[in-house]
Protein backbone atom coordinates (compact mmCIF):
# COMPACT_ATOMS: atom_id res chain seq x y z
CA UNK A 1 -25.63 -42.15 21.22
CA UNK A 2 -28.76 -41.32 23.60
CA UNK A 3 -28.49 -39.49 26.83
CA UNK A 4 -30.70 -38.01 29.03
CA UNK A 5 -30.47 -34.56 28.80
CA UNK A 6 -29.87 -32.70 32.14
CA UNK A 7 -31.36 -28.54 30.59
CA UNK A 8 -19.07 -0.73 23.39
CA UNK A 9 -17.70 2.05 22.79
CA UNK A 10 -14.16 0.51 23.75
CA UNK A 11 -13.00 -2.57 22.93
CA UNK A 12 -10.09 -3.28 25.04
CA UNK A 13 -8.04 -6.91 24.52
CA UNK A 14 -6.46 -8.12 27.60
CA UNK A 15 -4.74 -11.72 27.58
CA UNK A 16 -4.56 -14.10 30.29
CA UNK A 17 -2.05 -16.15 30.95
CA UNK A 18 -2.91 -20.12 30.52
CA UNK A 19 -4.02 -21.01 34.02
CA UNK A 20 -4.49 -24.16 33.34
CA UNK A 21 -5.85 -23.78 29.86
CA UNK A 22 -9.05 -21.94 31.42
CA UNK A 23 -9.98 -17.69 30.87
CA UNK A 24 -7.58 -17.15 27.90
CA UNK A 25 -8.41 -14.18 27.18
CA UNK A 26 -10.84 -10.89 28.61
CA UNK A 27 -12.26 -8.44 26.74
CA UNK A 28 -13.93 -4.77 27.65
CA UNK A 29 -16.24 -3.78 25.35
CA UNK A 30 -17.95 -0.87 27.74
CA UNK A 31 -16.06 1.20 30.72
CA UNK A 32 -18.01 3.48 32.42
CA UNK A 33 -16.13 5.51 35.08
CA UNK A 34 -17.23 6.75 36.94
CA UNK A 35 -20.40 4.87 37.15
CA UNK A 36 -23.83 5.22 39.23
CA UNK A 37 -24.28 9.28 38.08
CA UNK A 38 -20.15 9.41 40.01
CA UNK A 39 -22.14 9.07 43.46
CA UNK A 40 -19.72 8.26 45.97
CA UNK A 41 -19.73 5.30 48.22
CA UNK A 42 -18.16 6.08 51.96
CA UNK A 43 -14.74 5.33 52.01
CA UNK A 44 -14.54 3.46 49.09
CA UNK A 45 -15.23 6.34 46.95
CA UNK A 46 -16.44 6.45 43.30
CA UNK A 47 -17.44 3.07 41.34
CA UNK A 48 -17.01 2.15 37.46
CA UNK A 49 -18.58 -0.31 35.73
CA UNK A 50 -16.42 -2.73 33.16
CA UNK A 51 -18.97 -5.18 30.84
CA UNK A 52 -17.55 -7.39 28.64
CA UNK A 53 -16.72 -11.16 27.41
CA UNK A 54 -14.58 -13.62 29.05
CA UNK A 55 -13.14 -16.38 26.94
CA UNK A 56 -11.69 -19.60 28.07
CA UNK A 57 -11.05 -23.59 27.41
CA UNK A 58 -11.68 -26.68 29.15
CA UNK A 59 -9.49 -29.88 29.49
CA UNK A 60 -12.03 -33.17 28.78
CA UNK A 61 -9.05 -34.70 30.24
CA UNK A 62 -9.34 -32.77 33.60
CA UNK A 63 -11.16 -34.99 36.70
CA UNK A 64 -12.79 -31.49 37.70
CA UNK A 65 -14.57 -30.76 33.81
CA UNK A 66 -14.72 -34.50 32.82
CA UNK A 67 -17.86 -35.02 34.78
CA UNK A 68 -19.44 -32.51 32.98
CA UNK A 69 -22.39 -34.25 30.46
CA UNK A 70 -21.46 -34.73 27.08
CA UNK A 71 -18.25 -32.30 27.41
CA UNK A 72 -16.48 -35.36 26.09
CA UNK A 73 -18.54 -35.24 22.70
CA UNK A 74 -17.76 -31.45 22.08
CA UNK A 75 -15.58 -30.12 19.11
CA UNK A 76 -12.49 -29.67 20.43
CA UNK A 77 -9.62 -26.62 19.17
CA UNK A 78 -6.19 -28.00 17.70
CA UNK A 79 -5.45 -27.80 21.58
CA UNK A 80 -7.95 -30.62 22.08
CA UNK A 81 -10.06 -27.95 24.65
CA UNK A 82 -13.46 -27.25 24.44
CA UNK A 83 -14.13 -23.03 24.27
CA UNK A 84 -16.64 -20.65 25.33
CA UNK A 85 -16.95 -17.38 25.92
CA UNK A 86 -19.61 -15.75 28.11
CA UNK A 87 -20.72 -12.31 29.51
CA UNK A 88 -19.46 -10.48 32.26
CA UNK A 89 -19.89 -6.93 34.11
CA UNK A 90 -17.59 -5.81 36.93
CA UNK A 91 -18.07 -3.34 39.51
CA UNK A 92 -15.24 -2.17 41.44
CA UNK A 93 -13.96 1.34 43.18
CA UNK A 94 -12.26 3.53 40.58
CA UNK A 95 -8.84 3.65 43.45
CA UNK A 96 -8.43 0.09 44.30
CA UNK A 97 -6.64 1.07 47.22
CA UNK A 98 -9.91 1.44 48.63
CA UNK A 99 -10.97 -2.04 48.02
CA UNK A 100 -11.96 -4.40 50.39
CA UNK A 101 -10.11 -7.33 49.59
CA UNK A 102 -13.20 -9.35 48.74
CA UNK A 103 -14.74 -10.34 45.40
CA UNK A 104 -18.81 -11.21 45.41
CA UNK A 105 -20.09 -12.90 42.84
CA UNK A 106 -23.89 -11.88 41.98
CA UNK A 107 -25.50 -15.69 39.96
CA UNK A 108 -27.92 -14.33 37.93
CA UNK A 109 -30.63 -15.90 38.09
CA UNK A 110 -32.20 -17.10 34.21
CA UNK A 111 -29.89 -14.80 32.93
CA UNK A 112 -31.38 -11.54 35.15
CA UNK A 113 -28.64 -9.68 37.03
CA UNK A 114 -29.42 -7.24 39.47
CA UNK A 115 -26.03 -5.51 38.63
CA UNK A 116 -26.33 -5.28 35.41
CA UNK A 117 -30.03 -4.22 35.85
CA UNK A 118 -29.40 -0.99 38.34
CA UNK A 119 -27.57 1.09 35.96
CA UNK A 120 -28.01 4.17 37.88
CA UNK A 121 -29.05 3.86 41.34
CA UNK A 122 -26.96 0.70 42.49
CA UNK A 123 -30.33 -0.08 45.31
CA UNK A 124 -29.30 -2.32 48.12
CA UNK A 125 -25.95 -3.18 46.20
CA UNK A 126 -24.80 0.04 47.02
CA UNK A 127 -23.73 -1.76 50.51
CA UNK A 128 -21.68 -3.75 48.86
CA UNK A 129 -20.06 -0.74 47.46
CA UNK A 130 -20.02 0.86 50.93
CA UNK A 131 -17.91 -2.41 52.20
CA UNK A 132 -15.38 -1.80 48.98
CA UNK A 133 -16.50 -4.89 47.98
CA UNK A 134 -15.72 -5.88 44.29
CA UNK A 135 -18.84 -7.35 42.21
CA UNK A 136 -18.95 -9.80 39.87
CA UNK A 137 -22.02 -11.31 37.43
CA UNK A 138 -21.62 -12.89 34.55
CA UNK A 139 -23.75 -15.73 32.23
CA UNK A 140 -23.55 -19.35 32.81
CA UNK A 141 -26.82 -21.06 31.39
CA UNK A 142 -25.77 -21.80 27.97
CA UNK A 143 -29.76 -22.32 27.05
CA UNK A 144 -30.66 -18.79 27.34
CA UNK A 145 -30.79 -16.79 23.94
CA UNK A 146 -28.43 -14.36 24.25
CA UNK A 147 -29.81 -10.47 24.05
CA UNK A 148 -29.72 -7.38 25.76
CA UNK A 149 -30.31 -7.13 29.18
CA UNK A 150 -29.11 -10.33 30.68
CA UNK A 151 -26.07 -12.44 31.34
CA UNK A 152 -25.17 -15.02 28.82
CA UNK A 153 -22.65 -17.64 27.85
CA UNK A 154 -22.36 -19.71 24.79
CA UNK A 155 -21.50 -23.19 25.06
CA UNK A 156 -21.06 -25.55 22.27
CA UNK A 157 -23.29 -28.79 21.13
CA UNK A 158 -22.54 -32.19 21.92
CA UNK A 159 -22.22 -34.63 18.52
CA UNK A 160 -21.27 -37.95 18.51
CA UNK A 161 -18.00 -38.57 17.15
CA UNK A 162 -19.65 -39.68 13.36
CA UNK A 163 -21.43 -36.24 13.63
CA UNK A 164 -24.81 -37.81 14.32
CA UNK A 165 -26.85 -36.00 16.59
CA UNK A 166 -27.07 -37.27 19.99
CA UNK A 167 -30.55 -37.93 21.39
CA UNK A 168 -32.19 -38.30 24.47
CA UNK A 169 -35.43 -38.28 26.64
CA UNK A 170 -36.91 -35.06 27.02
CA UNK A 171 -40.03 -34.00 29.20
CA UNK A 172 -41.68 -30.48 29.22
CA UNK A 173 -44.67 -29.95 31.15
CA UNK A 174 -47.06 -27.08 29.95
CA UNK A 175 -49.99 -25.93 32.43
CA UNK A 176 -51.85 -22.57 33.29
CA UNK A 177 -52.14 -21.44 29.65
CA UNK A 178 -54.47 -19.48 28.48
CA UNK A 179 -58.10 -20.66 27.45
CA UNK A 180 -58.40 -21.73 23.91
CA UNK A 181 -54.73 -21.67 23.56
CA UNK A 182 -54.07 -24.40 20.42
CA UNK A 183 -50.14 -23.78 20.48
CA UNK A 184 -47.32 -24.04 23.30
CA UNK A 185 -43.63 -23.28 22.69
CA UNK A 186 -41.13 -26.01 23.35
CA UNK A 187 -39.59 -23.81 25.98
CA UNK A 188 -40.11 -23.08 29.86
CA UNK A 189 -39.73 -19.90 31.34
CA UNK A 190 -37.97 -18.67 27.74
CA UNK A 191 -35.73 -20.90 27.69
CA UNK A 192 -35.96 -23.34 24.42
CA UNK A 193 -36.05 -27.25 25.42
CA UNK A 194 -34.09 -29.32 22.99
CA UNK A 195 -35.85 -29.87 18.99
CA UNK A 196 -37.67 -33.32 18.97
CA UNK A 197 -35.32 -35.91 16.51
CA UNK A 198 -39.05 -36.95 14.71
CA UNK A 199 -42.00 -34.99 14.43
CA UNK A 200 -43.92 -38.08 14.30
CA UNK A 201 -45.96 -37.65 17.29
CA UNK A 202 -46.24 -41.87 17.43
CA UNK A 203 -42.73 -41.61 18.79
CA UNK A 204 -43.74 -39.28 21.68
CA UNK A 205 -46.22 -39.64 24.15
CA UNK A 206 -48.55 -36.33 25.11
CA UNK A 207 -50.85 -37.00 28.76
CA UNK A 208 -53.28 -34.70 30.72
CA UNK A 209 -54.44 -35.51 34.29
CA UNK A 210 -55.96 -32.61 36.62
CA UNK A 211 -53.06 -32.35 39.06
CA UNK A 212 -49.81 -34.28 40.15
CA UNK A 213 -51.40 -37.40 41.35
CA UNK A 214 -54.45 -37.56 39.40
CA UNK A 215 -55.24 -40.32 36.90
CA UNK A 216 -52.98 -39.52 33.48
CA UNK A 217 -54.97 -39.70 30.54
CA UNK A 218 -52.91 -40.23 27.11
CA UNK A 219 -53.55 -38.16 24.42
CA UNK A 220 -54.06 -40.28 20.66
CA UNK A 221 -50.99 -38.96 18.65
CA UNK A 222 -53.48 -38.16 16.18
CA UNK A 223 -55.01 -35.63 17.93
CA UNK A 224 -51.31 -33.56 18.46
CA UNK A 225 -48.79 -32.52 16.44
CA UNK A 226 -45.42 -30.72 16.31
CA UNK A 227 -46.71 -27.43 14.56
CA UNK A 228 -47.62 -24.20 15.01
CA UNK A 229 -51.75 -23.71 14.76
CA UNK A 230 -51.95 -20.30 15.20
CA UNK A 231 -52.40 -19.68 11.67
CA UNK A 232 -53.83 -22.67 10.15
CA UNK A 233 -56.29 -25.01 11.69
CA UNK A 234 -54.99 -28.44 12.77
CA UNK A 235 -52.43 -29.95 12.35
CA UNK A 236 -51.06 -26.28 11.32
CA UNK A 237 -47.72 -25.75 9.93
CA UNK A 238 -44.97 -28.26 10.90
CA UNK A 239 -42.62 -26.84 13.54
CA UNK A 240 -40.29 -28.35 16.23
CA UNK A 241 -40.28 -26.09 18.20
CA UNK A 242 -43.86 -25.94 19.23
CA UNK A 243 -47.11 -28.09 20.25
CA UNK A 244 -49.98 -28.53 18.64
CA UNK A 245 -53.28 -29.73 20.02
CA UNK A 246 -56.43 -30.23 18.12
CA UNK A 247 -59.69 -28.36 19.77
CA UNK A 248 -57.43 -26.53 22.21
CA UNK A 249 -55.24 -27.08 25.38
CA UNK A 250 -57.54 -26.48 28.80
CA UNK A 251 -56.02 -24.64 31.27
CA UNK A 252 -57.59 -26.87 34.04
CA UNK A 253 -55.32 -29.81 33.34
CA UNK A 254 -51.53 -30.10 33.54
CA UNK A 255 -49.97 -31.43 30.38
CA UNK A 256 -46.78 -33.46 30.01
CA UNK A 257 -45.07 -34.48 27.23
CA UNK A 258 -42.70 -37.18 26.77
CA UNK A 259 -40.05 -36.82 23.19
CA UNK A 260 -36.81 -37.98 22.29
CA UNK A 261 -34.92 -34.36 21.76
CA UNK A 262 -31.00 -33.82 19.85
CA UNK A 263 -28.32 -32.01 19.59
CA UNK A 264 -28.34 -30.94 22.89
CA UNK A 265 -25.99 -27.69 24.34
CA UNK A 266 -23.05 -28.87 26.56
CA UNK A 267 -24.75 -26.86 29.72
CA UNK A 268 -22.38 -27.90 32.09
CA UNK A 269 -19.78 -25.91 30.96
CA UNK A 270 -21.34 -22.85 32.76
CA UNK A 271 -20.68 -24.08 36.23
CA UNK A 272 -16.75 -24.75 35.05
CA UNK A 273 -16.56 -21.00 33.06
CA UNK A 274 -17.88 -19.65 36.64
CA UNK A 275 -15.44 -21.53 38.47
CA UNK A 276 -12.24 -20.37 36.25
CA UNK A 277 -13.84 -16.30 35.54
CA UNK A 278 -13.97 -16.31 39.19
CA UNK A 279 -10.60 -18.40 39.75
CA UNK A 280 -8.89 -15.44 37.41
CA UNK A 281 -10.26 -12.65 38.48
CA UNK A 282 -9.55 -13.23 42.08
CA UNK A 283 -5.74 -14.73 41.00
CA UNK A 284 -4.01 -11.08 40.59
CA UNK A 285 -4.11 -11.90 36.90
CA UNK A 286 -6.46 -9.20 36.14
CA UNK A 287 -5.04 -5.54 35.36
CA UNK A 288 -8.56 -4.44 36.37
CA UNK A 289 -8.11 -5.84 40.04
CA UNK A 290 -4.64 -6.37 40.60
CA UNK A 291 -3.75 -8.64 43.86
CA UNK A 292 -6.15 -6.37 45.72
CA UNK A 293 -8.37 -9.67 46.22
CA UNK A 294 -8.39 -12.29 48.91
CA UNK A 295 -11.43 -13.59 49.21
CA UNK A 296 -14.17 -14.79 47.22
CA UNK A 297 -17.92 -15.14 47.62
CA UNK A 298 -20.68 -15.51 46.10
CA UNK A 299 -24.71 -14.69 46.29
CA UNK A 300 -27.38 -16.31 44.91
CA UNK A 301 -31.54 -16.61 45.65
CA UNK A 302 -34.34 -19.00 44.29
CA UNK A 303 -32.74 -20.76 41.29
CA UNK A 304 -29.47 -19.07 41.44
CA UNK A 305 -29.00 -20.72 44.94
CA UNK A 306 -30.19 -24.25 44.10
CA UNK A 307 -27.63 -24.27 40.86
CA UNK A 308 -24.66 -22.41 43.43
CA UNK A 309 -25.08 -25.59 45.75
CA UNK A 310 -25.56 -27.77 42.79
CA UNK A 311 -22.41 -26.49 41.83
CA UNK A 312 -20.60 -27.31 45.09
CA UNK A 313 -22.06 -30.58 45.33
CA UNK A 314 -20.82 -31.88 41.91
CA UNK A 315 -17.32 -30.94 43.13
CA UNK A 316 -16.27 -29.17 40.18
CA UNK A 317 -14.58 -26.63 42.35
CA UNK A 318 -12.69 -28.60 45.35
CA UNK A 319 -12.94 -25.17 47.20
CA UNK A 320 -16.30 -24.30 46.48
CA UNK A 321 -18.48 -24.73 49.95
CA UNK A 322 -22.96 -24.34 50.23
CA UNK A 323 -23.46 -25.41 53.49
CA UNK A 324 -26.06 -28.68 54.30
CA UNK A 325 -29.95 -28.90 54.39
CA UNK A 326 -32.54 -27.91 52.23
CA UNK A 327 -31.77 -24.99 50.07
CA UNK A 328 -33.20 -21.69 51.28
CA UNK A 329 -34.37 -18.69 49.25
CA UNK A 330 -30.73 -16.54 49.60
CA UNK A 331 -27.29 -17.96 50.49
CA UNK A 332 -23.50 -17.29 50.44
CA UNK A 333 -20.88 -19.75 49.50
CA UNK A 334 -18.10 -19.38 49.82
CA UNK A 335 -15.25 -19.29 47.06
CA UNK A 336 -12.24 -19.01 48.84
C-alpha cells in the first residue's frame, strides 16, 4: 500500500481507570519536592516537579482517532488498540489547596520544553506559578529520537496487513550547507525523514535550481547516490539514511529530492496522546491533582502553535478551540 507520508530515583505505578480505553496507566519515575531550590511562589507557595511516562491506547474504531494516517495499519494489543507511551513532566504547588483551578499545557516545540529546560530558576514561568497555575509538557512528535533533554513519545509503525512495508512519496529539501559538503543526512532539523524503499537512485529524482522559482535543473542519478562519502570517495559506502553527491553539494543552490520512503511512524497519534494526557489529568483521575482542575489551556509559539491549531482543525478533540486567521508566533487554545 503507498501513502503519502504526512512527517528516577522513584518509580511510582499509578493506574488509570479505562476512560475510554485512552491513559491506562502513569508512571513517576522522578519527584522532586520541593522543586526550583524550594523558592516560594506568592500565595501558591512551594512547587515540585513530577517527570515521568504516560501510557495509553487508541480505538481505530473511534470517529475522533480513525482519521488519524495509517492508525488503521498499526499492530494492535489483544484489545484491538493501538499503544504508546510518551514523556511527561508536571509542575504543580506542593498544597493543592493553593491551586488555581487551571491546567496549562506548555507544546514543546521539536521536542524542547521550556519546563523541563529551567530546572532551577523557573524564568517567566514562574508567573504561572504565581497564578497557582498547574503545568503540563509532555512529547507528541513520534519522529524525534528520544534522549535526554526533551519531550518524547513513541508511536508505533504502520505495516500493511501482509507485513509489507508501506511506501510513499517523500520530499526533503537540503540548502545552506556548508561548502564542499559531499554528504547530507536524510533528516531536517534532527529529525530522521523516512528510509528510501530502493537505493537505486533511478527511482528517485535529485534537482537544484538557485531559489524557489528558478529554473530546476535535474541531477543524472549517476552522479548521486544513497551513501555516506565522508569516508570514501564517490559513490561512498551505501547508506539510507544519507545523500551522496559526486564533486560536492554548493551551498548557493537549494536542493530537493524526490524518493519513495517506508515504514513510516504512525505520527498522528501524538495529537490523540495529547488530547487524552490532558483529558486525564484534568478529569480528577489523577492522585497528583485531584479535582482541583477546571480548566484547561494550552501554550504554544512558532511550530508548537501551527501543530496546536492543526490539532483543533482536524477535530480530533470536539472541545479543542485556536481561534481563525493566520497563525501568529504565540497563542492559547483553549482545552476546556
Amino acid at each position: 500500500m503507498k501513502h503519502a507520508f504526512a512527517a528516577g530515583l522513584m518509580t511510582v505505578a499509578l493506574l488509570a481507570p479505562n476512560l475510554d480505553a485512552r491513559i491506562t496507566r502513569i508512571v513517576i519515575d522522578h519527584k522532586e519536592s520541593p522543586a526550583y531550590e524550594g523558592q516560594s511562589f506568592g500565595e501558591a507557595g512551594r512547587y515540585e516537579r513530577l517527570t515521568g511516562h504516560a501510557y495509553g491506547e487508541l480505538d481505530p474504531k473511534d470517529p475522533l482517532n480513525a482519521i488519524i494516517t495509517d492508525l488503521q495499519l498499526a499492530p494492535r494489543n489483544a484489545r484491538g488498540m493501538v499503544e504508546y507511551s510518551a514523556t511527561f513532566l508536571l509542575a504543580k504547588p506542593v498544597d493543592m489547596a493553593h491551586a488555581s483551578g487551571v491546567l496549562l499545557y506548555e507544546v514543546p516545540n521539536r521536542g524542547n520544553s521550556a519546563l523541563l529546560r529551567l530546572t532551577t530558576n523557573p524564568g517567566a514561568i514562574a508567573d504561572y506559578f504565581r497564578r497557582g497555575h498547574v503545568v503540563l509538557a509532555s512529547g507528541w512528535q513520534g519522529d524525534i529520537p528520544a534522549h535526554e533533554g526533551v519531550e518524547t513519545i513513541a508511536v508505533p509503525m504502520a505495516k500493511n496487513t501482509d507485513g509489507s512495508s508501506v511506501t510513499g512519496p517523500v520530499l526533503a529539501r537540503f540548502s545552506d550547507m556548508p561548502a564542499n559538503t559531499t554528504t547530507l543526512a536524510l533528516a531536517a532539523g534532527g529529525v530522521p525523514r523516512p528510509l528510501p524503499a530502493s537505493l537505486d537512485t533511478s527511482k528517485a529524482i535529485l534537482t537544484r535550481r538557485v531559489s524557489e522559482g528558478n529554473e530546476i535543473i535535474p541531477i543524472k542519478s549517476a552522479d548521486w547516490a544513497f551513501g555516506d562519502c565522508t569516508k570514501a570517495p564517490f559513490p561512498g559506502n551505501p547508506d539510507p539514511s544519507k545523500v551522496c553527491l559526486k564533486g560536492g553539494f554548493n551551498p548557493a543552490f537549494l536542493y530537493e529530492l524526490t524518493y519513495t520512503g517506508k515504514n513510516p511512524l504512525v505520527l498522528g497519534i501524538g495529537y490523540a496522546a495529547t488530547r487524552d494526557l490532558n483529558a486525564y489529568f484534568k478529569s480528577g483521575d489523577s492522585e497528583a491533582l485531584g479535582h482541583k482542575i477546571s480548566y484547561a489551556i494550552a501554550w504554544g509559539n512558532s511550530q508548537s502553535c501551527a501543530a496546536w491549531c492543526i490539532w483543533g482543525s482536524i477535530r480530533t478533540n470536539p472541545d479543542a478551540s485556536c481561534g481563525t486567521g493566520s497563525i501568529p508566533t504565540s497563542r492559547r487554545a483553549s482545552l476546556r
